[in-house]
C-alpha atoms as a PDB file:
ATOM      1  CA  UNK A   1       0.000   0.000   0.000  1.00  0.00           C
ATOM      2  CA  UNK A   2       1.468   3.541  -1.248  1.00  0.00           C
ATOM      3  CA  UNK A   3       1.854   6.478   1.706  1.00  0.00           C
ATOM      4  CA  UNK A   4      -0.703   8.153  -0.107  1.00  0.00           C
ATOM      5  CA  UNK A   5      -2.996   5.776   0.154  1.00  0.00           C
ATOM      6  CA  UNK A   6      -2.761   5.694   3.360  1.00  0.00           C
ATOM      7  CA  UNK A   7      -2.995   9.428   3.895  1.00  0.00           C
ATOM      8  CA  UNK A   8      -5.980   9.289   2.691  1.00  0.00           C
ATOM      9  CA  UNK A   9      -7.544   6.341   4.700  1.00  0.00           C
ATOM     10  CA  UNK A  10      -6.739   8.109   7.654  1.00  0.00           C
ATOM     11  CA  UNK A  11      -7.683  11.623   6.594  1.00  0.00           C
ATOM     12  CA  UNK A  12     -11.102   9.988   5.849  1.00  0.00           C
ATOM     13  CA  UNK A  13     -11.642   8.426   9.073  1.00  0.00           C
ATOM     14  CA  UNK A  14     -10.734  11.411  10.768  1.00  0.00           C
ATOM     15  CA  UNK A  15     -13.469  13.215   8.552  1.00  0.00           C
ATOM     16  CA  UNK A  16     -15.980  10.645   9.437  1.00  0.00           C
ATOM     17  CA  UNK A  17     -15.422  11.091  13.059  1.00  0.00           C
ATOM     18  CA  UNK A  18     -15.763  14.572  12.693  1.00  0.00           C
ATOM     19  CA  UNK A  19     -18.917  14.712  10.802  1.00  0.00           C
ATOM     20  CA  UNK A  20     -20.244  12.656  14.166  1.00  0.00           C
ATOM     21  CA  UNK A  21     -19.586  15.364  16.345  1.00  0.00           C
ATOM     22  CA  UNK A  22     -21.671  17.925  14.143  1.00  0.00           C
ATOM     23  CA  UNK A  23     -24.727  16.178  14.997  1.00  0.00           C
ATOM     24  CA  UNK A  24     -28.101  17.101  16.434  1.00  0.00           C
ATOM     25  CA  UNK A  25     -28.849  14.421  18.771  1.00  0.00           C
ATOM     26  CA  UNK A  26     -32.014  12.632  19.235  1.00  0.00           C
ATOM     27  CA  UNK A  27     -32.755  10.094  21.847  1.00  0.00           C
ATOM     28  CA  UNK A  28     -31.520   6.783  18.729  1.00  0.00           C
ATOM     29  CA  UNK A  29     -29.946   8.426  15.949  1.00  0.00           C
ATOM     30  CA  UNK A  30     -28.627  11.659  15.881  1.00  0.00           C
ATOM     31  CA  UNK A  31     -28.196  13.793  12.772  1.00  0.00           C
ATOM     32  CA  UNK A  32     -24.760  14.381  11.772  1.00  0.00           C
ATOM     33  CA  UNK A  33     -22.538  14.799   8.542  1.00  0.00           C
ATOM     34  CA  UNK A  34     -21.076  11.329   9.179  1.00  0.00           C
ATOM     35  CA  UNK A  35     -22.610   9.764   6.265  1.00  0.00           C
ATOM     36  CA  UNK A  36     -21.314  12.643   3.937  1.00  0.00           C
ATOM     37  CA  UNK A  37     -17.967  11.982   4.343  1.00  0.00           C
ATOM     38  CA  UNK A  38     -18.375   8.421   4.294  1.00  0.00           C
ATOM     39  CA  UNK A  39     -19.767   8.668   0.894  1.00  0.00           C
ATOM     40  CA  UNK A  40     -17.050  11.386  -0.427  1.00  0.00           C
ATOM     41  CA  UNK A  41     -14.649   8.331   0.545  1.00  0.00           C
ATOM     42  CA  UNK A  42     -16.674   6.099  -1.664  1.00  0.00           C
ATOM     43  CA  UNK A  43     -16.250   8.162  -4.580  1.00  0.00           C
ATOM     44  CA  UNK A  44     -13.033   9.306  -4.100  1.00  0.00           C
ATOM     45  CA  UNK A  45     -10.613   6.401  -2.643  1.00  0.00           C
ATOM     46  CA  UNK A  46     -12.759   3.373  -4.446  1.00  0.00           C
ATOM     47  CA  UNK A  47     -13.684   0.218  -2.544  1.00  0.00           C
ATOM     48  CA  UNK A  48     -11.251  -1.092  -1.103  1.00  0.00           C
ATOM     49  CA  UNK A  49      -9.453   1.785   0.050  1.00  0.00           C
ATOM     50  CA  UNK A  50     -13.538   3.720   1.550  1.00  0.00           C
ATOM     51  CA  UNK A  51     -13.872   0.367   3.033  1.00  0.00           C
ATOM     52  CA  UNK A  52     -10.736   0.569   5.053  1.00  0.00           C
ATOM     53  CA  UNK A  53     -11.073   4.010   6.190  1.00  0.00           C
ATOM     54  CA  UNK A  54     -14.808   3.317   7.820  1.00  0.00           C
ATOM     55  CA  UNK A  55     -13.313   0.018   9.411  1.00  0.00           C
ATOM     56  CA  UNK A  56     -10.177   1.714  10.349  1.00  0.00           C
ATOM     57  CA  UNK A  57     -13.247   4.671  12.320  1.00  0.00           C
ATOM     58  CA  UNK A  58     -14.641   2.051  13.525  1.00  0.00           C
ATOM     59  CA  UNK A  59     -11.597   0.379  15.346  1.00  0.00           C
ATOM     60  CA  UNK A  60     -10.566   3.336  16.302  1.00  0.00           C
ATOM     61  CA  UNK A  61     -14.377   3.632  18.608  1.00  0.00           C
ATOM     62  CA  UNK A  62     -14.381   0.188  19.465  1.00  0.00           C
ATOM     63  CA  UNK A  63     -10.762   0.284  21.199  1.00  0.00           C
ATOM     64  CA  UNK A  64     -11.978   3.574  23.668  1.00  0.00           C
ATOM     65  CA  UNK A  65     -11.506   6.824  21.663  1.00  0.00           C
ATOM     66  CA  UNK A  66     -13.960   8.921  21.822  1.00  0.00           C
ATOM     67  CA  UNK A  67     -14.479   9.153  17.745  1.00  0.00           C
ATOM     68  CA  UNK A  68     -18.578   8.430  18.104  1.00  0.00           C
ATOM     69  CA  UNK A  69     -21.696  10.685  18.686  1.00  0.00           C
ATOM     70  CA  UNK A  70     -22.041   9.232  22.435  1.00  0.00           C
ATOM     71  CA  UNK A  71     -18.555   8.186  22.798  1.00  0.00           C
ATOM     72  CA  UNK A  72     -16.284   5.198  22.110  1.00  0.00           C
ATOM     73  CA  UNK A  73     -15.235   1.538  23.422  1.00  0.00           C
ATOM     74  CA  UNK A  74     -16.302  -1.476  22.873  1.00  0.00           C
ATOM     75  CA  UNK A  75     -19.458  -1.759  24.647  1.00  0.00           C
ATOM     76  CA  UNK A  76     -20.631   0.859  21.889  1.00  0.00           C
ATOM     77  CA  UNK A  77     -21.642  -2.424  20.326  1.00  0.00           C
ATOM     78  CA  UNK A  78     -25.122  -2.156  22.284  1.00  0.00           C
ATOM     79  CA  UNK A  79     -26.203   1.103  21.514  1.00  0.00           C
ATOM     80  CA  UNK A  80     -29.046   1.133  18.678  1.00  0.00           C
ATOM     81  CA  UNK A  81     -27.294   3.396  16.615  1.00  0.00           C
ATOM     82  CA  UNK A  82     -24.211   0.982  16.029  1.00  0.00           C
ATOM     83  CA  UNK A  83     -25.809  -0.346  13.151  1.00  0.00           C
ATOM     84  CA  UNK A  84     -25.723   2.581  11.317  1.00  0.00           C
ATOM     85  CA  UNK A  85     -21.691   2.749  12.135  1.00  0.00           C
ATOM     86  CA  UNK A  86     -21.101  -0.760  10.336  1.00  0.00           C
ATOM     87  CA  UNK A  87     -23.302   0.223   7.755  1.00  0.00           C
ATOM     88  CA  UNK A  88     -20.931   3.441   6.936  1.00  0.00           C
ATOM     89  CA  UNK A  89     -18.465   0.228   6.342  1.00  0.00           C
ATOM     90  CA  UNK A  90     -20.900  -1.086   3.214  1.00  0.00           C
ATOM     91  CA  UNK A  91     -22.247   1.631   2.626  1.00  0.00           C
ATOM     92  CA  UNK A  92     -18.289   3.277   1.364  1.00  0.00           C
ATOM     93  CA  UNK A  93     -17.009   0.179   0.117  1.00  0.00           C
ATOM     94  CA  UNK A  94     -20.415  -0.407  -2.318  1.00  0.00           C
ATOM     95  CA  UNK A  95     -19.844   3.214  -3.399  1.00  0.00           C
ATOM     96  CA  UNK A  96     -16.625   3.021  -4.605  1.00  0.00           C
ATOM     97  CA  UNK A  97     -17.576  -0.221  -6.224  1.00  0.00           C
ATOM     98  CA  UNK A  98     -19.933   1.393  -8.424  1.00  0.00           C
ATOM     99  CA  UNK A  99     -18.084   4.453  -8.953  1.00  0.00           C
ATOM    100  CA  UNK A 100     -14.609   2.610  -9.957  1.00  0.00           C
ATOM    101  CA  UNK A 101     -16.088   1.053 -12.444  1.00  0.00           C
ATOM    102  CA  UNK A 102     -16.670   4.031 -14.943  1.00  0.00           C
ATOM    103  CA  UNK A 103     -13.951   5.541 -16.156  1.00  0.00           C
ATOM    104  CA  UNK A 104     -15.171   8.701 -15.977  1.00  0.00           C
ATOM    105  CA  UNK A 105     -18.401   9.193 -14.353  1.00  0.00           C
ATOM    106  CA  UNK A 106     -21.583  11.696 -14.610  1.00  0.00           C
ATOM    107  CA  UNK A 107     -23.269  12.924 -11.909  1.00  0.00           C
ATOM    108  CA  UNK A 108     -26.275  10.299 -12.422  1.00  0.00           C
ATOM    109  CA  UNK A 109     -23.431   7.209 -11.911  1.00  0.00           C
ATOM    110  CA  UNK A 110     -22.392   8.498  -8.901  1.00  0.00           C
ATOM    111  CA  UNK A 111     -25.905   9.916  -7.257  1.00  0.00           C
ATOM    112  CA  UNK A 112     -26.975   6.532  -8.013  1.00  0.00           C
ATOM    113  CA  UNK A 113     -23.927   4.367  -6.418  1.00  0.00           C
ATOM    114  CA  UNK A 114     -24.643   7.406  -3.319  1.00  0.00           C
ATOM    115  CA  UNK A 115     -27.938   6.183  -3.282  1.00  0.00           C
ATOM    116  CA  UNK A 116     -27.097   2.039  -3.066  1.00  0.00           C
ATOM    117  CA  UNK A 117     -24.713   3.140  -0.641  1.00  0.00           C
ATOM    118  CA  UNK A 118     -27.142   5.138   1.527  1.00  0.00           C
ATOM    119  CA  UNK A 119     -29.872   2.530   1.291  1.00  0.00           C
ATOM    120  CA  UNK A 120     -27.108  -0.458   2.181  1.00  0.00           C
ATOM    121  CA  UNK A 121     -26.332   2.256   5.481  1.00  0.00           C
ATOM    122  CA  UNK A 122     -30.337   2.302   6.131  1.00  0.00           C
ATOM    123  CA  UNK A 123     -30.841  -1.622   5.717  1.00  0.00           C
ATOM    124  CA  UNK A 124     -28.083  -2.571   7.998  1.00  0.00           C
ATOM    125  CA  UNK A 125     -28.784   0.462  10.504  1.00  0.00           C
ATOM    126  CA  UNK A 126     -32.711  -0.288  10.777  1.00  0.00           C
ATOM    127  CA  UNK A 127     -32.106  -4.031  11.585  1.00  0.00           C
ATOM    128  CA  UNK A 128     -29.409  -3.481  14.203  1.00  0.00           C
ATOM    129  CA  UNK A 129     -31.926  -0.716  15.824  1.00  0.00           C
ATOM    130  CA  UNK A 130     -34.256  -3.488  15.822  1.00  0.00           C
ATOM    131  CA  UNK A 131     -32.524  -6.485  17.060  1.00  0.00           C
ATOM    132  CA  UNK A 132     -30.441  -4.120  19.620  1.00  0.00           C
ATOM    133  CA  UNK A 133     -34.071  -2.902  21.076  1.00  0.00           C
ATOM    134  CA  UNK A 134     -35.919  -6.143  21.316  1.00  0.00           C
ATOM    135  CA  UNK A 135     -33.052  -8.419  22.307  1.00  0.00           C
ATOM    136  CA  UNK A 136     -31.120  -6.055  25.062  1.00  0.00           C
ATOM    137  CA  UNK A 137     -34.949  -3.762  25.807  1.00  0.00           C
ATOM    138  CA  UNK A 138     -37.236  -4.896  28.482  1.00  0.00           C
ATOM    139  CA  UNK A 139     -40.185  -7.203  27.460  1.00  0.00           C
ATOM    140  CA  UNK A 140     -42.761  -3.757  27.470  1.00  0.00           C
ATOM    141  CA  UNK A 141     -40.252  -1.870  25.481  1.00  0.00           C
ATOM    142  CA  UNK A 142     -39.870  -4.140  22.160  1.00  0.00           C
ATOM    143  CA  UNK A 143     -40.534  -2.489  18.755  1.00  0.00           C
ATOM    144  CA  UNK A 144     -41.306  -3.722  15.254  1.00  0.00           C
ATOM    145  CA  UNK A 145     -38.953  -3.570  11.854  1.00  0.00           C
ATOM    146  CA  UNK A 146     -41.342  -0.314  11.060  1.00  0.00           C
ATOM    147  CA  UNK A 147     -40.270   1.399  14.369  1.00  0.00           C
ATOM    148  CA  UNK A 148     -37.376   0.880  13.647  1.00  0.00           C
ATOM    149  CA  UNK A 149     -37.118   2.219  10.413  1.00  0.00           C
ATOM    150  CA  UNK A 150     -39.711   5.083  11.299  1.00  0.00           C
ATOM    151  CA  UNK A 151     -37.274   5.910  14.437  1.00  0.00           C
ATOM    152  CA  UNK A 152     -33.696   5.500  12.439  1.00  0.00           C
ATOM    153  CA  UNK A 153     -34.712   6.249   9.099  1.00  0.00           C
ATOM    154  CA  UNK A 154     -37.928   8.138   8.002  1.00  0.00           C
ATOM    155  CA  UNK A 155     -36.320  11.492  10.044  1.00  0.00           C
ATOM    156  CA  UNK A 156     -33.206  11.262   8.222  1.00  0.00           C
ATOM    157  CA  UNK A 157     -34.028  10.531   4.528  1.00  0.00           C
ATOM    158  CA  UNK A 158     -34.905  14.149   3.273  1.00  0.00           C
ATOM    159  CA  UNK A 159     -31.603  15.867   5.196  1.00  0.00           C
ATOM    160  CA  UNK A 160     -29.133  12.339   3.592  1.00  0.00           C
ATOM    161  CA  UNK A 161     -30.939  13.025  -0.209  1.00  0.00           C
ATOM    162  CA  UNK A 162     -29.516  16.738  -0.209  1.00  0.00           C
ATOM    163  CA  UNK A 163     -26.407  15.327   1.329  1.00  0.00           C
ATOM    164  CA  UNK A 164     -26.258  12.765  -1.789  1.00  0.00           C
ATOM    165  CA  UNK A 165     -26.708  15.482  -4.309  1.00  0.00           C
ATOM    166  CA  UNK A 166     -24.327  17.923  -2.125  1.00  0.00           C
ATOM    167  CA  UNK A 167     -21.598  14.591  -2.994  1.00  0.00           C
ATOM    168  CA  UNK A 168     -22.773  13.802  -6.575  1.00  0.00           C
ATOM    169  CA  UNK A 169     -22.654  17.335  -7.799  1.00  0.00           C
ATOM    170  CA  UNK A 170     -19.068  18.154  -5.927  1.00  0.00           C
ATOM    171  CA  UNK A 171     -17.791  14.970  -7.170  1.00  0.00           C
ATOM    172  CA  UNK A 172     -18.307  16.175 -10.887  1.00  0.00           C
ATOM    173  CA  UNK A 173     -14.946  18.243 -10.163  1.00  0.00           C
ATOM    174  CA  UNK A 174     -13.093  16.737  -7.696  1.00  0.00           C
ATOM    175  CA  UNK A 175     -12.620  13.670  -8.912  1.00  0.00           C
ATOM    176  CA  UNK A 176     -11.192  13.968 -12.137  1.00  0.00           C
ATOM    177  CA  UNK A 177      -8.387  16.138 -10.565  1.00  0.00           C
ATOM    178  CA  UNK A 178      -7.792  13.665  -7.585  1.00  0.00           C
ATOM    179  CA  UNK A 179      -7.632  10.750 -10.671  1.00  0.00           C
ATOM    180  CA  UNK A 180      -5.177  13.174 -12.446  1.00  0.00           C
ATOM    181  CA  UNK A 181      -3.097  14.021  -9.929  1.00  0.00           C
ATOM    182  CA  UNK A 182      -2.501  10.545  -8.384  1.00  0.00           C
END
């Protein structure tokens, strides 16, 4: 693996961490500019390398730093919002899947690979919410799969599409120069 590749792994797990601490918190998910960056690293660093800077975020939590909305360590595991965490880690990696694959690619390529990526984050997030809540709630506080997704998605889906077009329009210019200049 090249230093700049590596540079940039880091610099986008730093980003991600920072986009959770501009958040608006609510009592499951909070708003925050986490999934932004998460899909910039999609576009920009492709698969493998988005993948690895959401996983490296992620270890970074798990171990005790303080990188998440609420905090860090491994018992972060049980909070309901983890899922949305480990779906950053598909969400990147299926982004710059569909975005490597085109050469050069127009804004409707890459709002469309921010969209899989987005709904990948929501599928994984909703379930964990949901399994997290009935499993580790008490028995009078279980939800359904529609709670869940009314709780850790519905609020968010409005404020994540501008985000997406905020990424796909941006991208337009930035990644041709970051292609040409690596």
């Amino acid at each position: 693996m090249k230093t700049k590749d590596l540079v940039f792994i880091a610099l986008f797990a730093a980003l991600t961490a920072v986009g959770g601490f501009l958040n608006i918190p609510t009592p499951f998910v909070p708003f925050s500019l986490q999934f932004l960056f998460c899909a910039y690293a999609g576009v920009l660093l492709g698969s493998r390398n988005a993948l690895l800077s959401q996983l490296l975020y992620l270890a970074i939590g798990l171990i005790g730093v303080p990188v998440f909305t609420k905090g860090g360590g491994i018992g972060y595991i049980l909070q309901p919002s983890f899922g949305f965490l480990l779906g950053f880690a598909a969400c990147a990696f299926l982004i710059g899947l569909i975005v490597e694959r085109e050469p050069k690619p127009g804004f409707g390529r890459i709002f469309i690979a921010v969209l899989s990526g987005l709904l990948s984050t929501y599928i994984i997030g909703a379930l964990y919410l949901y399994f997290i809540t009935n499993y580790l709630a008490a028995p009078d506080s279980k939800i359904d799969i529609a709670q869940a997704i009314a709780w850790g998605v519905t609020p968010f889906i409005a404020f994540d599409l501008i985000k997406a077009v905020i990424v796909s329009a941006t991208s337009l210019k930035i990644l041709p120069a970051l292609r040409r200049a690596l």
